[in-house]
N, C-alpha and C. Protein backbone atom coordinates (compact mmCIF):
# COMPACT_ATOMS: atom_id res chain seq x y z
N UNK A 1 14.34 22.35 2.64
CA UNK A 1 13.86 21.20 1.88
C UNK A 1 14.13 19.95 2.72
N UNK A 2 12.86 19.46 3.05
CA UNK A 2 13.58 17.80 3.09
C UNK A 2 13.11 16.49 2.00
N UNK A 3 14.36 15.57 2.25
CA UNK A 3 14.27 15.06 1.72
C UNK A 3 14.44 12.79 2.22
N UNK A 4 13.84 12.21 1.54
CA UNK A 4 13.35 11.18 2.20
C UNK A 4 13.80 9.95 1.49
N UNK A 5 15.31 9.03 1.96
CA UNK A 5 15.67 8.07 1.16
C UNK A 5 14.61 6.85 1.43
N UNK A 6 14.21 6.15 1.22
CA UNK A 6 13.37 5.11 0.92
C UNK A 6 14.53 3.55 1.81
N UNK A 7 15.72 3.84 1.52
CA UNK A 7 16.33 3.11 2.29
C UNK A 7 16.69 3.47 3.70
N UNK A 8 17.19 4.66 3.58
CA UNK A 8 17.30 5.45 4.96
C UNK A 8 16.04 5.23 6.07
N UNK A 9 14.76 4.67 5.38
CA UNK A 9 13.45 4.84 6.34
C UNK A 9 13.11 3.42 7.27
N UNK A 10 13.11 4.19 8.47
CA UNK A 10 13.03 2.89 9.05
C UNK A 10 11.34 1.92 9.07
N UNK A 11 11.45 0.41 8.89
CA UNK A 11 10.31 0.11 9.19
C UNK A 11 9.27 -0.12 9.91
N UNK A 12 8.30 0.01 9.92
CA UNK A 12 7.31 -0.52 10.92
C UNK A 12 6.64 -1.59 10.98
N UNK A 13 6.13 -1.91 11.86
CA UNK A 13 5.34 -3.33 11.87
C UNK A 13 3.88 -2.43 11.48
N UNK A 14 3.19 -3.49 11.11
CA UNK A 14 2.14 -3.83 10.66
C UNK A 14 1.08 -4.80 10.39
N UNK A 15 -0.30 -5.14 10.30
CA UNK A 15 -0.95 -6.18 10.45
C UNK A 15 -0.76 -6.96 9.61
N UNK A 16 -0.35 -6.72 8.01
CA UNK A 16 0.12 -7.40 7.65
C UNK A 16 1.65 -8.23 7.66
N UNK A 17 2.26 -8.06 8.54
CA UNK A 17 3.63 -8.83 8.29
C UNK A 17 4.57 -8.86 7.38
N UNK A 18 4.27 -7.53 6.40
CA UNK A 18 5.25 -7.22 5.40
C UNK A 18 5.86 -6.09 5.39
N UNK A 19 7.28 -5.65 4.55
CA UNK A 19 7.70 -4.21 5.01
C UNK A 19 7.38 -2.95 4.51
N UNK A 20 7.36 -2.05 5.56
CA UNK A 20 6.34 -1.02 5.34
C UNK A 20 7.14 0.11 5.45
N UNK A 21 7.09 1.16 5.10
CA UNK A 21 8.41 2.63 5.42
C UNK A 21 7.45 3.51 5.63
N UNK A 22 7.36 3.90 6.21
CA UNK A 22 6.46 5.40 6.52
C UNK A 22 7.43 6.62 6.04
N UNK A 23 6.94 7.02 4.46
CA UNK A 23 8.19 8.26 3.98
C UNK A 23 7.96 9.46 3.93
N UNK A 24 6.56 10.26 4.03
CA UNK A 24 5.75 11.07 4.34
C UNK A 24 4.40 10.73 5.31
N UNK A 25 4.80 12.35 6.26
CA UNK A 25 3.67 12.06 7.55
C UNK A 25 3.70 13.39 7.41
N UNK A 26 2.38 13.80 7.59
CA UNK A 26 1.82 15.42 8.23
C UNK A 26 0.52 15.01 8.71
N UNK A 27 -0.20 16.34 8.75
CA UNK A 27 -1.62 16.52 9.76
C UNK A 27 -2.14 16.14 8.47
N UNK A 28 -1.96 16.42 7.01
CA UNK A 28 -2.63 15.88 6.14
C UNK A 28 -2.94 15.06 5.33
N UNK A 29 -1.61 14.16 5.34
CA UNK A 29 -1.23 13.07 4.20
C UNK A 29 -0.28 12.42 4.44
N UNK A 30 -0.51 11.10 4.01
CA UNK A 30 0.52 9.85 4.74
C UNK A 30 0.94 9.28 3.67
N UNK A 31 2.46 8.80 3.13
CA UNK A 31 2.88 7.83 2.25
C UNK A 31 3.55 6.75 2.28
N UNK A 32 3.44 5.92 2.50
CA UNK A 32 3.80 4.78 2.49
C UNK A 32 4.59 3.69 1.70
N UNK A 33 5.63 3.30 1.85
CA UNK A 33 6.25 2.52 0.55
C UNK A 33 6.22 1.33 1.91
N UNK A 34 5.93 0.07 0.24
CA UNK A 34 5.67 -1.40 1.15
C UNK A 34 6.39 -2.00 -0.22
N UNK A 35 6.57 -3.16 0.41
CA UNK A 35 7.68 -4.27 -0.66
C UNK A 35 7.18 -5.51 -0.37
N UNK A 36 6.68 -6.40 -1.64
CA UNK A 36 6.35 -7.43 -1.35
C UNK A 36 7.23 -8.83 -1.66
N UNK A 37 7.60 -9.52 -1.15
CA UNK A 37 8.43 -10.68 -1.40
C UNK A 37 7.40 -11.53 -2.58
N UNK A 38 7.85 -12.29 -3.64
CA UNK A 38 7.13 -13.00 -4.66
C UNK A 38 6.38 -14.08 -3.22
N UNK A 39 4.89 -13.84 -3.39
CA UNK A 39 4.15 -14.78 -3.23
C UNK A 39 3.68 -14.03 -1.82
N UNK A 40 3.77 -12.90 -1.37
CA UNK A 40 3.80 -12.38 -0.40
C UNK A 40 2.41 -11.11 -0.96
N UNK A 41 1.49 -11.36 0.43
CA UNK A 41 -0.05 -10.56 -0.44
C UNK A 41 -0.35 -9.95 0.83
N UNK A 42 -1.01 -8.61 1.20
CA UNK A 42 -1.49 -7.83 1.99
C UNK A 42 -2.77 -8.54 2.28
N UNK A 43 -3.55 -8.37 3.82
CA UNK A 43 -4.58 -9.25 4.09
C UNK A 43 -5.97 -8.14 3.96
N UNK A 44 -6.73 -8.79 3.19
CA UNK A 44 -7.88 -8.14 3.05
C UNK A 44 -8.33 -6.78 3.87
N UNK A 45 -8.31 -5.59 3.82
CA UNK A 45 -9.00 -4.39 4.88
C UNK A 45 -9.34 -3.39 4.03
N UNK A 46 -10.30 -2.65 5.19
CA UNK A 46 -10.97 -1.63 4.69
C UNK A 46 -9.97 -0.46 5.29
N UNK A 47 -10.20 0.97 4.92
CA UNK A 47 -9.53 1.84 5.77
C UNK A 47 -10.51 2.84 5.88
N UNK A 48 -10.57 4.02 6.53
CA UNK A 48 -11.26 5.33 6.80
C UNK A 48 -11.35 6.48 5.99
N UNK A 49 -10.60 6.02 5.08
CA UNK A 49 -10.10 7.42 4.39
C UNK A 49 -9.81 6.94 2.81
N UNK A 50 -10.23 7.47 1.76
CA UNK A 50 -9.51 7.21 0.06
C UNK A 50 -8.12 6.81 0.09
N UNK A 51 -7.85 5.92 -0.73
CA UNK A 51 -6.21 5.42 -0.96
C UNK A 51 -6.17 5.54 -2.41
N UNK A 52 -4.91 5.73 -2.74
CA UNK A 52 -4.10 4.99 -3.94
C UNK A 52 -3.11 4.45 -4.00
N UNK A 53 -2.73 3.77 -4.96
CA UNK A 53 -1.76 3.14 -4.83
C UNK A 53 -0.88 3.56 -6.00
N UNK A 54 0.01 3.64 -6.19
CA UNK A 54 0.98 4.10 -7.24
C UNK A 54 2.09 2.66 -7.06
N UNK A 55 2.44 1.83 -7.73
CA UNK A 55 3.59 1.11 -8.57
C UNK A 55 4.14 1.32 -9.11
N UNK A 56 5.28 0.89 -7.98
CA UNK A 56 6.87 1.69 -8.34
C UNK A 56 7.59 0.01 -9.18
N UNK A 57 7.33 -1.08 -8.70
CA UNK A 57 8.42 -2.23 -9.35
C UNK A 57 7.69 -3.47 -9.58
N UNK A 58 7.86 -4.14 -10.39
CA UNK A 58 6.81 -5.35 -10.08
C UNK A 58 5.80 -5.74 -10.68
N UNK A 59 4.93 -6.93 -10.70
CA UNK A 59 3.96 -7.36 -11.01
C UNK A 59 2.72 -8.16 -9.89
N UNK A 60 1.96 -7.60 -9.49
CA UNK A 60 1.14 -8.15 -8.83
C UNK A 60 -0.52 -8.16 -9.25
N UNK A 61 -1.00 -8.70 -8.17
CA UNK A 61 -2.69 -8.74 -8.55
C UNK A 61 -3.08 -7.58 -7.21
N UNK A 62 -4.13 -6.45 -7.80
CA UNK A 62 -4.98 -5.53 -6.82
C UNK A 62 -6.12 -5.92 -6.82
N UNK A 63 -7.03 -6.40 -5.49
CA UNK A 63 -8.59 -6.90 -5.26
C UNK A 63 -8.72 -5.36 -4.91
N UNK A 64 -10.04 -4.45 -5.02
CA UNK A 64 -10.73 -3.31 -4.47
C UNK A 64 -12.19 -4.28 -5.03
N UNK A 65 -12.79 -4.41 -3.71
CA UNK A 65 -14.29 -4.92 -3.72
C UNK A 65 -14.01 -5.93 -4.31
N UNK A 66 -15.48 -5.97 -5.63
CA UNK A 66 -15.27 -7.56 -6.13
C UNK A 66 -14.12 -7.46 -7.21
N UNK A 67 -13.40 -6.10 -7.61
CA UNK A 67 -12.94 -6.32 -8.85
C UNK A 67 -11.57 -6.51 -8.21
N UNK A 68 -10.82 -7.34 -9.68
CA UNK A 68 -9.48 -7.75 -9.52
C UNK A 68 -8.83 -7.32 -10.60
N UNK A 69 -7.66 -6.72 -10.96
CA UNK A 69 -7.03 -6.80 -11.89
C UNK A 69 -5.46 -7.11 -11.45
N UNK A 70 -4.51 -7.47 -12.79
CA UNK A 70 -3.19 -7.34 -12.79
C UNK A 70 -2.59 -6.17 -13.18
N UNK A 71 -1.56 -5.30 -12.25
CA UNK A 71 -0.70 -4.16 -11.93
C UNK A 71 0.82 -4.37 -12.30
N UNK A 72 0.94 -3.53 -12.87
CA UNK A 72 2.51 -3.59 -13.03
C UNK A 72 2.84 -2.19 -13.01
N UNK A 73 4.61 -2.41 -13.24
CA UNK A 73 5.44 -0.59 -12.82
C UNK A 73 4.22 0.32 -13.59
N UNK A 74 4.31 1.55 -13.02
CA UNK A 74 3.56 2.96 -13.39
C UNK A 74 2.21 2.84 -13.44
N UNK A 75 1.31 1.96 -12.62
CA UNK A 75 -0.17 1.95 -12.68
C UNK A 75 -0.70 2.59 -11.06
N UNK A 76 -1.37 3.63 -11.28
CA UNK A 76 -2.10 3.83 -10.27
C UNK A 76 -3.68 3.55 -10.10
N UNK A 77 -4.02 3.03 -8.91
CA UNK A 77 -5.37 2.15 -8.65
C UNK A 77 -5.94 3.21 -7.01
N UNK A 78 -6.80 3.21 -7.40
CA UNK A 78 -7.51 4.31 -6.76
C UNK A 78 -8.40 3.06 -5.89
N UNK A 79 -8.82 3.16 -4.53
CA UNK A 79 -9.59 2.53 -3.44
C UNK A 79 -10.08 3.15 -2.92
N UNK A 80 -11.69 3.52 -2.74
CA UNK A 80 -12.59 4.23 -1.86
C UNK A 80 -12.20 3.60 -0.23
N UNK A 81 -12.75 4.38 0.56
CA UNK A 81 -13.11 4.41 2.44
C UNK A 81 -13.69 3.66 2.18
N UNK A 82 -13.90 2.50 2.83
CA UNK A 82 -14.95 1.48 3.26
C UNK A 82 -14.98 0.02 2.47
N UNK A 83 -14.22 0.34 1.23
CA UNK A 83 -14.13 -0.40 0.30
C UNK A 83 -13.22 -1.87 0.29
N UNK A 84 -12.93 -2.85 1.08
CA UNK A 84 -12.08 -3.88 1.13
C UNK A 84 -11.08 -3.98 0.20
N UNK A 85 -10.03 -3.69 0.11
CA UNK A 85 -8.64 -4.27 -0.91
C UNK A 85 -7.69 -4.85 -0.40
N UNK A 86 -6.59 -5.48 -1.08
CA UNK A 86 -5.64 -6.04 -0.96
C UNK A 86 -4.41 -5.87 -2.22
N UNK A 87 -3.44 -6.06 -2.06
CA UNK A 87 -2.45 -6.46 -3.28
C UNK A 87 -1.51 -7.65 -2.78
N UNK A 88 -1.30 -8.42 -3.69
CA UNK A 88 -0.27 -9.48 -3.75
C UNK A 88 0.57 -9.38 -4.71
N UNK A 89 1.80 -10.08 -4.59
CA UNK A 89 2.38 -10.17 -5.72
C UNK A 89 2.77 -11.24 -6.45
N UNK A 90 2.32 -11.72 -7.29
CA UNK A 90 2.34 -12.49 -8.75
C UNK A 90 3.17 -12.59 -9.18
N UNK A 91 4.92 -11.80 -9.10
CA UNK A 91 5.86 -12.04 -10.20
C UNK A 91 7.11 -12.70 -9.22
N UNK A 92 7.91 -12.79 -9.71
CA UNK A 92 9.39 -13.32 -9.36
C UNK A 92 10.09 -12.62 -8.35
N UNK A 93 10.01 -11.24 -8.87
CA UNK A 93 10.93 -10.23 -7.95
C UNK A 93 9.93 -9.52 -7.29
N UNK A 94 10.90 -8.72 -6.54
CA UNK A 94 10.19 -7.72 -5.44
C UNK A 94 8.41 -7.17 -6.06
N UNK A 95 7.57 -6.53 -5.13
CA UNK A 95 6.75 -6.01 -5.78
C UNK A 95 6.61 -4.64 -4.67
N UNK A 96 7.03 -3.58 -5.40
CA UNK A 96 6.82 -1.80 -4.85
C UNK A 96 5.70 -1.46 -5.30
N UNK A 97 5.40 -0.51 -3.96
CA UNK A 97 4.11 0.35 -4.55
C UNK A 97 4.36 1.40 -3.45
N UNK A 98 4.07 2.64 -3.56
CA UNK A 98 3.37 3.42 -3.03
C UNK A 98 1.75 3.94 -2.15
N UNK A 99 1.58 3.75 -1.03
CA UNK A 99 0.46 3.64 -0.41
C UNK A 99 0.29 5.30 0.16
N UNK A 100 -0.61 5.72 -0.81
CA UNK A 100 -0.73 7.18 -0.37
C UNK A 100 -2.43 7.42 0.21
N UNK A 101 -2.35 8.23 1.14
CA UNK A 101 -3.67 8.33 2.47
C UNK A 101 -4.00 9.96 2.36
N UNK A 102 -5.10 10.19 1.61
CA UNK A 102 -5.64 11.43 2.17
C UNK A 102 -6.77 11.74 1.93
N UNK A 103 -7.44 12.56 2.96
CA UNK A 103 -6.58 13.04 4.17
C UNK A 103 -5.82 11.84 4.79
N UNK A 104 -4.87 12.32 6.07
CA UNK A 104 -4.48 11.18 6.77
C UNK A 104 -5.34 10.39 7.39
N UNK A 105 -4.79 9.23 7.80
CA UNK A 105 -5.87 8.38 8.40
C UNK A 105 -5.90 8.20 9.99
N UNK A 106 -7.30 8.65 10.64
CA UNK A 106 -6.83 9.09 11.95
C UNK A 106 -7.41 8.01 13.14
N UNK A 107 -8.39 6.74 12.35
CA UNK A 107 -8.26 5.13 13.14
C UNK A 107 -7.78 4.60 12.83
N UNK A 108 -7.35 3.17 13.25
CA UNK A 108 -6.96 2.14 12.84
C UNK A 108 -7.58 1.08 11.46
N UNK A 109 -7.03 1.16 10.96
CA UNK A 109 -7.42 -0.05 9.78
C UNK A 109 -7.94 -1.25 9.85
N UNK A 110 -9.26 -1.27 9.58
CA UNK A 110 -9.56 -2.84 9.78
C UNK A 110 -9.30 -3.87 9.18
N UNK A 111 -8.70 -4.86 9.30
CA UNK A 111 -8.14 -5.81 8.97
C UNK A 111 -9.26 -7.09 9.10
N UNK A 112 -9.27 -7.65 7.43
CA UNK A 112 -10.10 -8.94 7.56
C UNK A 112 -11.59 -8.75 7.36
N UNK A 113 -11.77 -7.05 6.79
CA UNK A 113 -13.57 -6.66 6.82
C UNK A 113 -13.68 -7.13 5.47
């Protein structure tokens, strides 16, 4: 069994400038935990591959295309390939989510489409 502390994980950089943990990686599926500081928002991109997002803490706003809504703990938001999104966060404290990729994603993310 393994197993994957969320603090234990080290971060990576990223285009957006916020922190990112890479907590699952295989040939098939990528997960991602990111933390947003209040007032702190991911920059507009498309990716290659279906996303979701699962919210773990927090209150923020999710853009996918033209639609927008407000997210809080236990909402998952589903994002097509090709589809432009973002999340920010809207509340006081931290804002968690889960960034799950599958299949994995095997270009780079465009940033700013």
């Amino acid at each position: 069994m393994k197993a994957t502390k969320v603090t234990g994980a080290s971060a990576f950089q990223n285009p957006h400038a916020v922190e990112a943990k890479r907590i699952y990686d295989t040939e098939n599926a990528e997960v991602i935990h990111m933390s947003l500081r209040p007032g702190q928002s991911l920059k507009r991109h498309t990716t290659p591959v279906d996303v979701f997002f699962y919210i773990l803490e927090g209150r923020g706003v999710v853009e996918v295309g033209d639609e927008r809504q407000e997210v809080e703990r236990d909402t998952l938001i589903e994002s097509p390939k090709g589809i432009p999104h973002l999340l920010s966060n809207t509340g006081e404290g931290d804002f968690r989510f889960l960034v799950v990729k599958v299949p994995r994603q095997r270009e780079p993310t465009k940033v700013g489409a």
